[in-house]
Protein backbone atom coordinates (compact mmCIF):
# COMPACT_ATOMS: atom_id res chain seq x y z
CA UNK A 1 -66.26 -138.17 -54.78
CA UNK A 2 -68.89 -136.69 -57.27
CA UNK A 3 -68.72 -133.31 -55.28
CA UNK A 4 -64.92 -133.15 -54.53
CA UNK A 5 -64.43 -133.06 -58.34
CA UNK A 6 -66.18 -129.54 -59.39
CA UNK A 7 -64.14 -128.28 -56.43
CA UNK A 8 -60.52 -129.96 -58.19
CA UNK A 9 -61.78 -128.69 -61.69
CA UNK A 10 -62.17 -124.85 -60.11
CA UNK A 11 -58.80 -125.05 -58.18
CA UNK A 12 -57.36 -126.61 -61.19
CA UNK A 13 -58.82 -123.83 -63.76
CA UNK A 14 -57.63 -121.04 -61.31
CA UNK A 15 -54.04 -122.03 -60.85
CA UNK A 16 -51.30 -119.82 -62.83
CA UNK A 17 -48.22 -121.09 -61.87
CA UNK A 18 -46.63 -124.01 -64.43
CA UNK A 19 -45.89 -123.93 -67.64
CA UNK A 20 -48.29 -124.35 -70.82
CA UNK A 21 -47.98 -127.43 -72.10
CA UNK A 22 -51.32 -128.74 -71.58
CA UNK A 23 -52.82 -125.40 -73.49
CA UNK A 24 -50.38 -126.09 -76.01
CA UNK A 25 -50.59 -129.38 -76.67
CA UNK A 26 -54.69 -129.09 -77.18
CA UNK A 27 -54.72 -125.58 -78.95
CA UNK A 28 -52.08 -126.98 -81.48
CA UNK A 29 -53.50 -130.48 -82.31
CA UNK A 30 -56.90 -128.71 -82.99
CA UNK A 31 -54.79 -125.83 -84.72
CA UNK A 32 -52.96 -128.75 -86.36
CA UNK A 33 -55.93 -130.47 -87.56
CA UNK A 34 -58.26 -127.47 -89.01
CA UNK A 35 -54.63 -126.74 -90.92
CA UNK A 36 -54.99 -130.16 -92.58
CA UNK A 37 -58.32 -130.33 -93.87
CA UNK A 38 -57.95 -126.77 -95.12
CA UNK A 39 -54.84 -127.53 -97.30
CA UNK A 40 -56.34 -131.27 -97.89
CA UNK A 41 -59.74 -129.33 -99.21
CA UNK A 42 -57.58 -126.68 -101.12
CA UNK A 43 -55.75 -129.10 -102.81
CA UNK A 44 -59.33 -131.64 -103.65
CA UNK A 45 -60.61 -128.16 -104.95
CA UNK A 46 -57.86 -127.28 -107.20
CA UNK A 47 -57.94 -130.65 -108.49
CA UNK A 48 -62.01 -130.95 -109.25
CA UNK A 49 -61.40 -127.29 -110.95
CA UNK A 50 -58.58 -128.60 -113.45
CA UNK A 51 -60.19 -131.50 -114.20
CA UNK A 52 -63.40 -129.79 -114.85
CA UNK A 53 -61.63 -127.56 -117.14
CA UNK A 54 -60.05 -130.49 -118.76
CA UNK A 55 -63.27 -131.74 -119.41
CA UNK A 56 -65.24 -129.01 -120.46
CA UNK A 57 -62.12 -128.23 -122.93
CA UNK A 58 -62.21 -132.08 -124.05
CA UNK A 59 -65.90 -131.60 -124.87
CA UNK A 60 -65.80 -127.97 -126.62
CA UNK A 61 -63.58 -130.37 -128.83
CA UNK A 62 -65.62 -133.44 -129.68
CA UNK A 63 -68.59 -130.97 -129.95
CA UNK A 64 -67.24 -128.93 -132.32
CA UNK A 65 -65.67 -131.76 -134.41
CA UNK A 66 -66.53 -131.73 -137.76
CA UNK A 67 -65.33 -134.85 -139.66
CA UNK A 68 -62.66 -136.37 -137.22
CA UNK A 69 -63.99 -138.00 -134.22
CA UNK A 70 -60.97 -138.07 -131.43
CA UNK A 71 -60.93 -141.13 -129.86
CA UNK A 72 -61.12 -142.26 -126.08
CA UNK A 73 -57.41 -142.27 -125.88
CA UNK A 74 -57.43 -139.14 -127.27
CA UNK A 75 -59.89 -137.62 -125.29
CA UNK A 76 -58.06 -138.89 -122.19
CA UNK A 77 -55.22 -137.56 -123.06
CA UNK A 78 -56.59 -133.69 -124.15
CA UNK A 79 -58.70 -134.30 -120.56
CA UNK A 80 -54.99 -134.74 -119.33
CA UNK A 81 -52.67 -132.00 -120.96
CA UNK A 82 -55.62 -129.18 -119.68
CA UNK A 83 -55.40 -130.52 -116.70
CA UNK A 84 -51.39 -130.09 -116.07
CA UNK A 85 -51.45 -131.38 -112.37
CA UNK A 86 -53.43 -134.45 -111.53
CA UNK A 87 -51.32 -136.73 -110.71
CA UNK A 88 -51.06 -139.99 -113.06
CA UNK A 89 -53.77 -138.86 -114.55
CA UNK A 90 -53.60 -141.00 -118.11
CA UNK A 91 -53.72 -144.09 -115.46
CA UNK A 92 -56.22 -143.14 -113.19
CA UNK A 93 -58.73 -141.39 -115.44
CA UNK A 94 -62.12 -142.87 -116.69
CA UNK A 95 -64.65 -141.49 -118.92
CA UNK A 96 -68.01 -142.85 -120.31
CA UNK A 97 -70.19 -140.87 -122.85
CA UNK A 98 -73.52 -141.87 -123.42
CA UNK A 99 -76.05 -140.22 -125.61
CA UNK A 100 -79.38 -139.34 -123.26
CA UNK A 101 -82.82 -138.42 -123.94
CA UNK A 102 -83.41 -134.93 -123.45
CA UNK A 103 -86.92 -135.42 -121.73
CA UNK A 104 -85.43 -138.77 -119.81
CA UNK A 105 -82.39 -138.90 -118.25
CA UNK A 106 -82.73 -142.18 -117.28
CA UNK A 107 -80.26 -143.86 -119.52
CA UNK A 108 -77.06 -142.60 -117.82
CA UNK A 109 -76.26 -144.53 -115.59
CA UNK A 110 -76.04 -143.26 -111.61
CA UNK A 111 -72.84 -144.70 -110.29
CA UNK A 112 -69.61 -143.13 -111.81
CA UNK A 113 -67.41 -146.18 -113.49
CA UNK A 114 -63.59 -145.41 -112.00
CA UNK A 115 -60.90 -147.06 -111.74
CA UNK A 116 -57.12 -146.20 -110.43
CA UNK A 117 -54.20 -147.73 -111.16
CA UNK A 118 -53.32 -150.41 -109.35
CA UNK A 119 -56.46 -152.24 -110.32
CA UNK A 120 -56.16 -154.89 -112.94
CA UNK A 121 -57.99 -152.81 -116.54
CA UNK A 122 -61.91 -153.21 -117.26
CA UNK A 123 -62.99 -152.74 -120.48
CA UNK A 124 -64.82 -148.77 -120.98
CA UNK A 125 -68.36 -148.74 -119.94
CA UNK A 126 -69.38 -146.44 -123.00
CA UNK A 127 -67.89 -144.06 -124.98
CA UNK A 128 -70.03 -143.58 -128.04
CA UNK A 129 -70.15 -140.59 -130.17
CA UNK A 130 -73.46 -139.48 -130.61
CA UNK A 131 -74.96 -137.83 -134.12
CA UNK A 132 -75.84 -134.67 -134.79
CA UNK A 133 -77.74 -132.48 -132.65
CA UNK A 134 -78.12 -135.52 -130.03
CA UNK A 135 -77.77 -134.98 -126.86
CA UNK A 136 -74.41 -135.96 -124.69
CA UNK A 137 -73.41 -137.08 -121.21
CA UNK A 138 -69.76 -137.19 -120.36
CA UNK A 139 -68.90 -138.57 -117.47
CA UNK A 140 -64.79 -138.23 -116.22
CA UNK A 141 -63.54 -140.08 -112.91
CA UNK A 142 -59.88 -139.23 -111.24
CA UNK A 143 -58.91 -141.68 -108.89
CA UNK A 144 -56.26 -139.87 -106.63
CA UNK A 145 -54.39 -140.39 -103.56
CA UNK A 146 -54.84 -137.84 -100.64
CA UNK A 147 -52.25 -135.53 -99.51
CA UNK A 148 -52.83 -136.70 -96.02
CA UNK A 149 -55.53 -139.52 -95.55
CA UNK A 150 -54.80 -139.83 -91.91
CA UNK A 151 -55.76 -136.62 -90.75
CA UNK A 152 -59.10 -135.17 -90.41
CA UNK A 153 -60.47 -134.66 -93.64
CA UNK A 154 -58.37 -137.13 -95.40
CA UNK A 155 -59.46 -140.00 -93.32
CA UNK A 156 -63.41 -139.05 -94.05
CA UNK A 157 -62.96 -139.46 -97.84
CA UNK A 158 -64.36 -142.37 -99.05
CA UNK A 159 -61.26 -144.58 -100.03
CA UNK A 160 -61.21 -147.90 -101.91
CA UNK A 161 -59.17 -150.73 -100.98
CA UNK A 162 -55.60 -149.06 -102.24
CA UNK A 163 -56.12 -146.01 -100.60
CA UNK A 164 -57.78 -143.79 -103.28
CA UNK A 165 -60.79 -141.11 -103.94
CA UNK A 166 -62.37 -140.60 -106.32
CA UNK A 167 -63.59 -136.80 -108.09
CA UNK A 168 -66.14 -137.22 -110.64
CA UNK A 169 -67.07 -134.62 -113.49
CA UNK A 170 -69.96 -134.84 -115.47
CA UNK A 171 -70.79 -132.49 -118.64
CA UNK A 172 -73.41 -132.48 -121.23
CA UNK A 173 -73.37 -130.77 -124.61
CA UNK A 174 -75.17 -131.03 -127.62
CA UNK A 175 -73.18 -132.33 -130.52
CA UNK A 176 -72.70 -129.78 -133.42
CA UNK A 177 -74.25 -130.80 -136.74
CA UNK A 178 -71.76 -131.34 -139.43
């Protein structure tokens, strides 16, 4: 049996006559698939870019505040408007900021605190303003649905219960004295 099958395999490799549906079928799912996780990846990408310019426009902000100190709500929501298409992004946004040593970065914490919007609310980790000329961490979380989570890349994400990812952001600045 063993040796009748390389013999098949040539015979079968040589033939010509038929139509290409096998070739077709296996060029286009592989075709199909690479096409996926590129627009899957485009899509993650353009999302980590607007939300890191959301961020880093949220902190230019809070680090140049003199006086009034915006508020988480309305850090979210700056985070939010900069960031024009994440999708439910006031409900599936969390930030933390936490002042940090500058010789010991110890004190922020590792894991990124996210939630999405079908969970039930947790209270914020942190958010605390820090004083002048003290170092910053801001951390921001997106919770967000993949385009297609079945396919290729989409199903390698690391997905919570609901079906979300997560993209997490993390800036630091020194605030400004006032």
């Amino acid at each position: 049996m063993m040796t009748r099958l390389p013999t098949m395999f040539a015979r079968f490799r040589k033939e010509e006559e038929g139509s290409s549906t096998v070739e077709f079928v296996l060029y286009f799912t592989v075709f199909f698939f690479l096409l996926s996780a590129g627009i899957e990846m485009a899509y993650m990408n353009l999302r980590h870019a607007m939300l890191e310019r959301g961020v880093d426009l949220a902190t230019r902000d809070i680090r140049l505040s003199t006086g009034n100190i915006p508020s988480y709500s309305e850090v979210r929501a700056k985070i939010c408007d900069e960031a024009t298409i994440l999708d439910e992004c006031t409900d599936n946004l969390r930030l933390e900021m936490v002042q940090v040593s500058p010789r010991d970065l110890s004190a922020a914490p590792v894991d990124a605190d996210c939630q999405n919007a079908a969970e039930d609310p947790k209270p914020v980790r942190s958010f605390v303003h820090g004083q002048d000329n003290d170092l910053m961490l801001i951390r921001a979380c997106l919770k967000f649905k993949p385009m297609m989570p079945t396919t290729s890349l989409g199903a390698e994400l690391n997905l919570d219960a609901n079906g979300y990812a997560q993209l997490v952001v993390t800036s630091a600045f020194v605030q400004e004295p006032r």
